[in-house]
PDB file of N, CA and C in Angstrom:
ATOM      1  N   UNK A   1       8.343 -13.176   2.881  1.00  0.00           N
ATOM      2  CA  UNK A   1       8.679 -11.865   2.383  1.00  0.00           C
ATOM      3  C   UNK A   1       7.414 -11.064   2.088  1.00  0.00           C
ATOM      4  N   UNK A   2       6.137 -12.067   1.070  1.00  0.00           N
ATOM      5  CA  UNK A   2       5.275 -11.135   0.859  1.00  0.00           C
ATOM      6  C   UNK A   2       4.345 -10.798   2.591  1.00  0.00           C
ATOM      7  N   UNK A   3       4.202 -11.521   3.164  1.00  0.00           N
ATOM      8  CA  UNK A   3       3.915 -11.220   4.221  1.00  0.00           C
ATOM      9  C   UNK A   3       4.124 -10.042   5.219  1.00  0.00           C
ATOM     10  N   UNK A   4       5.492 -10.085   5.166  1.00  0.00           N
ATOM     11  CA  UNK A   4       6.198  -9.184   5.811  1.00  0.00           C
ATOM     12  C   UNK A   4       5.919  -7.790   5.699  1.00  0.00           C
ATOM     13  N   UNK A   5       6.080  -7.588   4.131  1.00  0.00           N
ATOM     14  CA  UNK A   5       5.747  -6.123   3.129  1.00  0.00           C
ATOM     15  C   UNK A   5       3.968  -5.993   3.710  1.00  0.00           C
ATOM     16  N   UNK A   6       2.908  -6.806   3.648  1.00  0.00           N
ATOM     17  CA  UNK A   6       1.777  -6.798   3.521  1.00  0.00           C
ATOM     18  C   UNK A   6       1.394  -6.287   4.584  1.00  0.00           C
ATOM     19  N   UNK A   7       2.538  -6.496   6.032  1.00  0.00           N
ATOM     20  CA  UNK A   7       2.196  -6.641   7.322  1.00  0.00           C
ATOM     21  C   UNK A   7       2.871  -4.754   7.787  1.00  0.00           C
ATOM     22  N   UNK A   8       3.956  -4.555   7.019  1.00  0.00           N
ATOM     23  CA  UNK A   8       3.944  -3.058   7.117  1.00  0.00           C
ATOM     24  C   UNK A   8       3.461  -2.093   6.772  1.00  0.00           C
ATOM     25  N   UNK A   9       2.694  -2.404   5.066  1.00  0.00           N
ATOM     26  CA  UNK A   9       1.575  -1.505   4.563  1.00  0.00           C
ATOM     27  C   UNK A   9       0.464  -1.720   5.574  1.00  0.00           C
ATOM     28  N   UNK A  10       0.196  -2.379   5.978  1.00  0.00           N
ATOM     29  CA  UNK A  10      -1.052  -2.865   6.795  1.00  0.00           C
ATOM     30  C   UNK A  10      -1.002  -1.676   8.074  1.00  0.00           C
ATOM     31  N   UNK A  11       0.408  -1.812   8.979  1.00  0.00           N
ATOM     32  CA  UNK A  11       0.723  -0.890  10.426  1.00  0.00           C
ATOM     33  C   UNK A  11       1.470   0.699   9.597  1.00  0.00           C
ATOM     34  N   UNK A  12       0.855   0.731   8.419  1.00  0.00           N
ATOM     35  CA  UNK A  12       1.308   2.609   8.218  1.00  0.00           C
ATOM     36  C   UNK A  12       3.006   2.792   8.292  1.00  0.00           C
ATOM     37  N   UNK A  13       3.647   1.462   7.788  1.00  0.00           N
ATOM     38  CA  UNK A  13       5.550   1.711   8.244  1.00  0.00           C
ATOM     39  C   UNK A  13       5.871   1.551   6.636  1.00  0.00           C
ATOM     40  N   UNK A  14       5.219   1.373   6.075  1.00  0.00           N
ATOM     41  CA  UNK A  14       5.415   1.407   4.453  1.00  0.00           C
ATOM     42  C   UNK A  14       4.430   2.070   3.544  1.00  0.00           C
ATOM     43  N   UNK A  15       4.788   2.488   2.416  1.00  0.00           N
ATOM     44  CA  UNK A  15       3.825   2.928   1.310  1.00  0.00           C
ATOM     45  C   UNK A  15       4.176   2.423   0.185  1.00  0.00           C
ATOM     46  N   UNK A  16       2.636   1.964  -1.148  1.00  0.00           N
ATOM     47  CA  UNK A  16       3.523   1.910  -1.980  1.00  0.00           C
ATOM     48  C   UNK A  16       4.226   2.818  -2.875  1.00  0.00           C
ATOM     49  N   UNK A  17       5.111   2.711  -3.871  1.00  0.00           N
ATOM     50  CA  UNK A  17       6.227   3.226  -4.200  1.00  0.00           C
ATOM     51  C   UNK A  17       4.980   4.847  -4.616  1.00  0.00           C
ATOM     52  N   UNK A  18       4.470   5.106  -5.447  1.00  0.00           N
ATOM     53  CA  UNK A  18       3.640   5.814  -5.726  1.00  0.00           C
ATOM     54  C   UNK A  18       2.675   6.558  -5.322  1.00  0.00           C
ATOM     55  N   UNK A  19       2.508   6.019  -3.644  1.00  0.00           N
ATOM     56  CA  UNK A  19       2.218   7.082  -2.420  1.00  0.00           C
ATOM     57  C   UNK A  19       3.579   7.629  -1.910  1.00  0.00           C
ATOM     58  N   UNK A  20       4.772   7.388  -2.172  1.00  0.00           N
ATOM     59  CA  UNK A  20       5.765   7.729  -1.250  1.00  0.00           C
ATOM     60  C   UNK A  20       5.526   9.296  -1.337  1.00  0.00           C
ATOM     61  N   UNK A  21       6.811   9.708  -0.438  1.00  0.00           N
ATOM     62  CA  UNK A  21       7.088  11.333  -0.014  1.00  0.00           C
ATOM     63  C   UNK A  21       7.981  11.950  -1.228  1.00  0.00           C
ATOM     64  N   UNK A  22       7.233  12.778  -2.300  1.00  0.00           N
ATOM     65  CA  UNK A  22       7.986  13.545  -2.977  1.00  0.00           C
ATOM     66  C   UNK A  22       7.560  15.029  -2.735  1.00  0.00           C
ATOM     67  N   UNK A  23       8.975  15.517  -2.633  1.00  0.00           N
ATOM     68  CA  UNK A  23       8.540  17.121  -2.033  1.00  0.00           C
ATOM     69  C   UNK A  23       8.141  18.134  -3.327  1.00  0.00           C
ATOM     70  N   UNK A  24       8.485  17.318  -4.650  1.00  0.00           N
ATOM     71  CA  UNK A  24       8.307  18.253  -5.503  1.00  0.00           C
ATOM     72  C   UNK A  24       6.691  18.208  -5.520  1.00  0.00           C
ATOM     73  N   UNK A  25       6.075  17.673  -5.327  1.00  0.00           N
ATOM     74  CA  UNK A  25       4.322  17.201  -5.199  1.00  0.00           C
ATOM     75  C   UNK A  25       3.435  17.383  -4.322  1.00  0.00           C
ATOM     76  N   UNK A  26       2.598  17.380  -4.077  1.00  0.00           N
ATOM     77  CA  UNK A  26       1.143  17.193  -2.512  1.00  0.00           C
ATOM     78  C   UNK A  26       1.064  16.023  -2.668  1.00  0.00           C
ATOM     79  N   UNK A  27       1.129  15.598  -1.166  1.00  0.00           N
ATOM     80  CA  UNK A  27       1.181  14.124  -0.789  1.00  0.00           C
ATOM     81  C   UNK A  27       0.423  13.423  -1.592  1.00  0.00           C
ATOM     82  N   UNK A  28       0.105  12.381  -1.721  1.00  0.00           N
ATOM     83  CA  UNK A  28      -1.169  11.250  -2.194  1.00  0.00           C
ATOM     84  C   UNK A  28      -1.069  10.122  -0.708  1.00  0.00           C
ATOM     85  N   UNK A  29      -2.510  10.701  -0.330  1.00  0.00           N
ATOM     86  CA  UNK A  29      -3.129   9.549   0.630  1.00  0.00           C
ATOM     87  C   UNK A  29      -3.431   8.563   0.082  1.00  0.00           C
ATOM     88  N   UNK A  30      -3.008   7.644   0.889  1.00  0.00           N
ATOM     89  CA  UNK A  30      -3.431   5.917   0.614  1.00  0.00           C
ATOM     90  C   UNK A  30      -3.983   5.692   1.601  1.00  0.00           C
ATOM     91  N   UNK A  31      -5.285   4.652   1.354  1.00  0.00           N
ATOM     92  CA  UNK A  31      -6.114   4.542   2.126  1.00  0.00           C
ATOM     93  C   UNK A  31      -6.003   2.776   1.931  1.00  0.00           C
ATOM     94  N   UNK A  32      -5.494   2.145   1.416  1.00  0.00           N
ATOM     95  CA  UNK A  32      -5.098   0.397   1.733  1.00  0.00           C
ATOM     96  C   UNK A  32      -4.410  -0.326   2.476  1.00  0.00           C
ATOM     97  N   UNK A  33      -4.497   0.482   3.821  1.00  0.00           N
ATOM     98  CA  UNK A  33      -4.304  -0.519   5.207  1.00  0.00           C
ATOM     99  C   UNK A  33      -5.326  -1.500   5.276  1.00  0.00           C
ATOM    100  N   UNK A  34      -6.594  -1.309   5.198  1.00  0.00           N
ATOM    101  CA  UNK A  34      -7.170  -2.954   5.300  1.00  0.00           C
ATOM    102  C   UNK A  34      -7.225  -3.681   4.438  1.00  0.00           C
ATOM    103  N   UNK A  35      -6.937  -3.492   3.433  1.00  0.00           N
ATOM    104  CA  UNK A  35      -6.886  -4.059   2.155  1.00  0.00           C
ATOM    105  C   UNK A  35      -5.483  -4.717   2.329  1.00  0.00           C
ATOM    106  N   UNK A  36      -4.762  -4.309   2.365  1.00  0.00           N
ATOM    107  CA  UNK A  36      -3.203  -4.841   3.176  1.00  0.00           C
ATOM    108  C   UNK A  36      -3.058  -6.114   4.440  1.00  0.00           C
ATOM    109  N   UNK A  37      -4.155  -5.434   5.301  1.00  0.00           N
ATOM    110  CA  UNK A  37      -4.306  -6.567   6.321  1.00  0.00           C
ATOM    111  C   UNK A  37      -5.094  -7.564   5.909  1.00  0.00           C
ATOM    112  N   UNK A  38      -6.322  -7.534   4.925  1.00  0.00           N
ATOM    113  CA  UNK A  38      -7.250  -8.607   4.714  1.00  0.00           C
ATOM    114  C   UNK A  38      -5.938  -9.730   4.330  1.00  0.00           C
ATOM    115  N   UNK A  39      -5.169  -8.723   2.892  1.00  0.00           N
ATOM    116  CA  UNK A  39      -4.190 -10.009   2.338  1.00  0.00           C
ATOM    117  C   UNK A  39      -3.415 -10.395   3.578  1.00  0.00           C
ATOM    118  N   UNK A  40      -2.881  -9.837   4.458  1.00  0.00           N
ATOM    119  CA  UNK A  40      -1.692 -10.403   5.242  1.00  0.00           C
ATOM    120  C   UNK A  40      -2.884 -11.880   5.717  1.00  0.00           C
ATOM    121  N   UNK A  41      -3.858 -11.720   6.507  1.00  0.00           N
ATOM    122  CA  UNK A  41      -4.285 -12.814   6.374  1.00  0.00           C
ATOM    123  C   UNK A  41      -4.889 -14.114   5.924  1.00  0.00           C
ATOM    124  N   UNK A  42      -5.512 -13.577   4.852  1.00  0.00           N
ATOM    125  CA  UNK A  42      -5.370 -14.633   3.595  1.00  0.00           C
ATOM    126  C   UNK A  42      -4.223 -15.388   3.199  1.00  0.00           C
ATOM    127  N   UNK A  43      -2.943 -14.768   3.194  1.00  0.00           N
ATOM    128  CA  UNK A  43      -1.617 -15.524   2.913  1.00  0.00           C
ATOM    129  C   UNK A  43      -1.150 -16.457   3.896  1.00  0.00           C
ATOM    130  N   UNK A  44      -1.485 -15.640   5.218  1.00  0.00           N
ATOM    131  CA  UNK A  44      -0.606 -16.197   6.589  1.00  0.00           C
ATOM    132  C   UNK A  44      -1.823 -17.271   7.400  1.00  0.00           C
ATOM    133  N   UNK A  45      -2.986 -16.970   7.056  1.00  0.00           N
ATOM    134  CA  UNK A  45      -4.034 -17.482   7.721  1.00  0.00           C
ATOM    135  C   UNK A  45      -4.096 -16.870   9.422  1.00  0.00           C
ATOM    136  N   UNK A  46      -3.523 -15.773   9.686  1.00  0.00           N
ATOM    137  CA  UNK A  46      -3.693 -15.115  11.213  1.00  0.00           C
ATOM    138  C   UNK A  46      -4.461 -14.053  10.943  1.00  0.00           C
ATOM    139  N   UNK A  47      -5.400 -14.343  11.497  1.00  0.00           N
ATOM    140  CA  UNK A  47      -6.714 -12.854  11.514  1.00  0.00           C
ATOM    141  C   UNK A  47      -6.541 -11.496  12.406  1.00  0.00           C
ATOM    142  N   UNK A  48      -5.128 -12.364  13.091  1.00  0.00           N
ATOM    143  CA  UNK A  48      -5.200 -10.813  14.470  1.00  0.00           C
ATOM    144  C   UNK A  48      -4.633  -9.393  14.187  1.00  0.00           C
ATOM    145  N   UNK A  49      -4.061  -9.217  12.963  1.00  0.00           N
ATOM    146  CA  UNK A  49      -3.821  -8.091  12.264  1.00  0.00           C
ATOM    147  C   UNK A  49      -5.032  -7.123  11.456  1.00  0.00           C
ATOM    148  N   UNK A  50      -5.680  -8.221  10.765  1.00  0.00           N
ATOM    149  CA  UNK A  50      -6.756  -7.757  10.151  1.00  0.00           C
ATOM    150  C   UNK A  50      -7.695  -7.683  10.688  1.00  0.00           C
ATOM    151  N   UNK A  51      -7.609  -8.176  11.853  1.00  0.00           N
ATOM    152  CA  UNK A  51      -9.262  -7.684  12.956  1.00  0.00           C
ATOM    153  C   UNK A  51      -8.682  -6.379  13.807  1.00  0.00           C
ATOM    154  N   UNK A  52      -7.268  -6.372  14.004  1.00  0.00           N
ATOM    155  CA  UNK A  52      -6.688  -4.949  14.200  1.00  0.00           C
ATOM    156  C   UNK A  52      -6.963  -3.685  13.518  1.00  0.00           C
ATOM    157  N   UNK A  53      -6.303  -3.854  12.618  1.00  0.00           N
ATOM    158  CA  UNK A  53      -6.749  -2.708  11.510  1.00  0.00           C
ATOM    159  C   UNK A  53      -8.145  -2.115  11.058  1.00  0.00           C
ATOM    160  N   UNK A  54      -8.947  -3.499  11.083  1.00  0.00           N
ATOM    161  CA  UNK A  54     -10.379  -3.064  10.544  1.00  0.00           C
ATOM    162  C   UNK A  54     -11.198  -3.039  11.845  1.00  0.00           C
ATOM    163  N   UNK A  55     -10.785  -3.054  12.661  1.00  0.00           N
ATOM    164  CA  UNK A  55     -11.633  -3.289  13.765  1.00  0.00           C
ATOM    165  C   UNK A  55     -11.062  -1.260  14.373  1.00  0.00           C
ATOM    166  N   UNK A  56      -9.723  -0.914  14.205  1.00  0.00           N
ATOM    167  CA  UNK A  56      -9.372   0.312  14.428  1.00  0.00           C
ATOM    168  C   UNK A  56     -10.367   1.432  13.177  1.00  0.00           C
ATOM    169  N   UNK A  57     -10.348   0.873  12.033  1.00  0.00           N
ATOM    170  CA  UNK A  57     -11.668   1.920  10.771  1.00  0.00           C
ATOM    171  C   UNK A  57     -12.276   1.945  11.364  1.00  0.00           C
ATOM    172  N   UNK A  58     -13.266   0.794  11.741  1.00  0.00           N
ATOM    173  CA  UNK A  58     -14.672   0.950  12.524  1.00  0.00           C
ATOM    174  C   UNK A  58     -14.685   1.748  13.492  1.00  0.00           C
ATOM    175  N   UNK A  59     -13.979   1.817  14.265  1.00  0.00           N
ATOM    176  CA  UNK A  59     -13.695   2.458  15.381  1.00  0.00           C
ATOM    177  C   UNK A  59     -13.860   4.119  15.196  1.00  0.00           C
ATOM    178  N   UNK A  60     -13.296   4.716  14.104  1.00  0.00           N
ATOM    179  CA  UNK A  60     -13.064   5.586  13.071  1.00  0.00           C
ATOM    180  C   UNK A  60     -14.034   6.334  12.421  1.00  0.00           C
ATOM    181  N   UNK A  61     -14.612   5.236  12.757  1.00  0.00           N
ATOM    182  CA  UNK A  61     -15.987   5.882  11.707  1.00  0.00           C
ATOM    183  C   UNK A  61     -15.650   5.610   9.937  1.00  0.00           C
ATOM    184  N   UNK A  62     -14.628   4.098   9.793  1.00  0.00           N
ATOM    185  CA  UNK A  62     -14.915   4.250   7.965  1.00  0.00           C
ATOM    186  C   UNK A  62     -15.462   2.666   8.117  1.00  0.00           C
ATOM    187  N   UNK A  63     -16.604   2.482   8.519  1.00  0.00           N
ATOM    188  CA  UNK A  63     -17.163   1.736   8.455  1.00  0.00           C
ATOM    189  C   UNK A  63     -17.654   0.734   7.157  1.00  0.00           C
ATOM    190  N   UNK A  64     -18.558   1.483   6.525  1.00  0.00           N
ATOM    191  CA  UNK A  64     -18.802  -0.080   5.147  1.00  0.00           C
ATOM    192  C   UNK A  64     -17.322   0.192   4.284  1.00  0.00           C
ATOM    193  N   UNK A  65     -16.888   0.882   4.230  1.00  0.00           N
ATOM    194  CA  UNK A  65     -15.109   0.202   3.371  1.00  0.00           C
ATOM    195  C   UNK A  65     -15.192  -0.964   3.848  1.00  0.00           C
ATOM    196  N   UNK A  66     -15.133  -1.040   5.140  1.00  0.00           N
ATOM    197  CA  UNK A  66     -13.856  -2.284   5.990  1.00  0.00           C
ATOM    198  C   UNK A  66     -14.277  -2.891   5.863  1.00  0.00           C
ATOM    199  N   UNK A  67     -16.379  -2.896   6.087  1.00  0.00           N
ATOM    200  CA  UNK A  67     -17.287  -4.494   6.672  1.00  0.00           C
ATOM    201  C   UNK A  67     -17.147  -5.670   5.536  1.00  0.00           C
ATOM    202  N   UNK A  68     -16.703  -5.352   4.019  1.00  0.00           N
ATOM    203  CA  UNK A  68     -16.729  -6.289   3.461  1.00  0.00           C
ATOM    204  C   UNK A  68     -15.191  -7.213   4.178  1.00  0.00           C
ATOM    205  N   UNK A  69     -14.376  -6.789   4.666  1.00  0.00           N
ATOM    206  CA  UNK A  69     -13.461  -7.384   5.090  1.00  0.00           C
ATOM    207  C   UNK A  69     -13.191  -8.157   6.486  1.00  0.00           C
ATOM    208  N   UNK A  70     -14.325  -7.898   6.975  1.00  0.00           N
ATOM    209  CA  UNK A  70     -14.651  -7.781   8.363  1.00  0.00           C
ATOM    210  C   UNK A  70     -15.671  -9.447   7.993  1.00  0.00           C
ATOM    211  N   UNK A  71     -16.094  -9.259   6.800  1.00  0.00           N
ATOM    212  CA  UNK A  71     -17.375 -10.542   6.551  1.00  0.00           C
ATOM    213  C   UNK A  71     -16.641 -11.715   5.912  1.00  0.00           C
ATOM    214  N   UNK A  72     -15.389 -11.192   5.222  1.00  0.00           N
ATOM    215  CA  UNK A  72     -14.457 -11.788   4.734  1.00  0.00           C
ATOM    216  C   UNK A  72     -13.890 -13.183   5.887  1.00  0.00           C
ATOM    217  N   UNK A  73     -14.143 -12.408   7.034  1.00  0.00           N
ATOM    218  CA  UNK A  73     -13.595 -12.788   8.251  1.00  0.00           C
ATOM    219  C   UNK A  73     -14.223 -13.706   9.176  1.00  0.00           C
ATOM    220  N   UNK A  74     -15.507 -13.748   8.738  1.00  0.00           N
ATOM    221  CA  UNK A  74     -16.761 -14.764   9.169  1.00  0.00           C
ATOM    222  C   UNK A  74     -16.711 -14.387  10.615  1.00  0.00           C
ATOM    223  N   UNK A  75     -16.820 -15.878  11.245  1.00  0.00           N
ATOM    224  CA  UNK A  75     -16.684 -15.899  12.720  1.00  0.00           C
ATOM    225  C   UNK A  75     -15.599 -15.446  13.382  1.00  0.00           C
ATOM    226  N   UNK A  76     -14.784 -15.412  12.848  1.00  0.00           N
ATOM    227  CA  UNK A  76     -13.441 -14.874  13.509  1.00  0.00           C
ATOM    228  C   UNK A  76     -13.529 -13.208  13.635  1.00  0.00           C
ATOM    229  N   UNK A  77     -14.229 -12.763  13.280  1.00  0.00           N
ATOM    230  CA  UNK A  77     -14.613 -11.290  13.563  1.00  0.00           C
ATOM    231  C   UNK A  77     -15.256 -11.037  14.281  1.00  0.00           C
ATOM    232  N   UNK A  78     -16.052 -12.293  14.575  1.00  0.00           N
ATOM    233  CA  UNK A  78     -17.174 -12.236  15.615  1.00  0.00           C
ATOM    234  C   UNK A  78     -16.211 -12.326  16.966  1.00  0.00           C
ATOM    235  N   UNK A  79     -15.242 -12.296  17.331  1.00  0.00           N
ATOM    236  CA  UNK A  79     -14.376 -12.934  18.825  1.00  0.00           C
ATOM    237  C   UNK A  79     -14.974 -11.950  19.395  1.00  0.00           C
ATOM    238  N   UNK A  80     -15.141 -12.328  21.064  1.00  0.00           N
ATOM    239  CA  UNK A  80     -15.413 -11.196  21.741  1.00  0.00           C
ATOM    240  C   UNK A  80     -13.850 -10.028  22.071  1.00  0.00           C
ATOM    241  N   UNK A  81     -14.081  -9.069  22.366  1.00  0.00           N
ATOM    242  CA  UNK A  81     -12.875  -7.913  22.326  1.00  0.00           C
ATOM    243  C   UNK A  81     -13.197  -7.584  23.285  1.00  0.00           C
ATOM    244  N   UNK A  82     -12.477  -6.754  24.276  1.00  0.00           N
ATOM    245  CA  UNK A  82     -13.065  -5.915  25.606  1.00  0.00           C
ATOM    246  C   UNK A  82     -13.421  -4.708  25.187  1.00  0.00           C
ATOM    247  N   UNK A  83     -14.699  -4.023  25.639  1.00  0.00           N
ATOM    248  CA  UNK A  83     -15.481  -3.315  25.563  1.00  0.00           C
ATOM    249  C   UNK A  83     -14.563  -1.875  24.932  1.00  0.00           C
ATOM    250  N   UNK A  84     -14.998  -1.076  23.892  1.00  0.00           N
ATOM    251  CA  UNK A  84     -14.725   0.081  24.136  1.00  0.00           C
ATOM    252  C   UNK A  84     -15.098   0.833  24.893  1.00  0.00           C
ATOM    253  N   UNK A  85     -13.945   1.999  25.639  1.00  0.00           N
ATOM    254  CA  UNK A  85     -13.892   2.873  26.386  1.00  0.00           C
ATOM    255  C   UNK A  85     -14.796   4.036  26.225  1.00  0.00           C
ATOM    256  N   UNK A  86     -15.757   4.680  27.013  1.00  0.00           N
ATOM    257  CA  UNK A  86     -16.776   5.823  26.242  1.00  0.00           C
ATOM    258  C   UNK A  86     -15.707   6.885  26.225  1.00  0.00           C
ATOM    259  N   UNK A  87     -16.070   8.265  25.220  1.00  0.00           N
ATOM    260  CA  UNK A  87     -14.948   9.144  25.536  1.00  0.00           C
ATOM    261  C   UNK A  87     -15.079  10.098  26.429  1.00  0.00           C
ATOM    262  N   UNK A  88     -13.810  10.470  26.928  1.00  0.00           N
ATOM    263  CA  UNK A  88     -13.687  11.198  28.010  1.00  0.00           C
ATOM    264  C   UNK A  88     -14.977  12.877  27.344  1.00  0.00           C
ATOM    265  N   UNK A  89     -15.167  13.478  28.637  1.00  0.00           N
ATOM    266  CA  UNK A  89     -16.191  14.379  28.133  1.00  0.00           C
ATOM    267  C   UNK A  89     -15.007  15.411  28.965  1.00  0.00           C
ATOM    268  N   UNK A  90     -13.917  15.503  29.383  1.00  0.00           N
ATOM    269  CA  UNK A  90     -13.254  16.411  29.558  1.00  0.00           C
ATOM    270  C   UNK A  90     -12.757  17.104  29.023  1.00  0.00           C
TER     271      UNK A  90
END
């Protein structure tokens, strides 16, 4: 169960109760998707979510947030990935 919850805050399909959508208010951004994924794998012991997520920040440009989670991750962060794509200049 906690997994489950950890694994939807993690992919942006949940918030918690106190980020939710109230219209009487301005949103509140939450920014604990990797913080979400570090736990999903700490609990579950599968890194391929949390090298997802934090490997998508980096990508992003929110770089030292994530790297402590990324170190969290030792060698298993180290896997090779296929190359990123340069961006289109069109």
């Amino acid at each position: 169960m906690a997994a489950g919850l950890l694994a939807r805050l993690a992919m942006g399909e949940a918030r918690p109760r106190r980020f939710a959508f109230d219209p009487d208010r301005p949103p509140n951004r939450w920014h604990g998707e990797q913080t979400a994924a570090w736990a999903h794998c700490r609990i579950t012991g599968d890194p391929e979510l949390a090298l997802r997520v934090s490997g998508a920040a980096v990508r992003a440009g929110l770089g030292r947030p994530v790297l402590r989670y990324l170190a969290d991750l030792g060698p298993q962060a180290a896997t090779p990935r296929p190359p990123l794509s340069p961006p289109s200049t069109r």
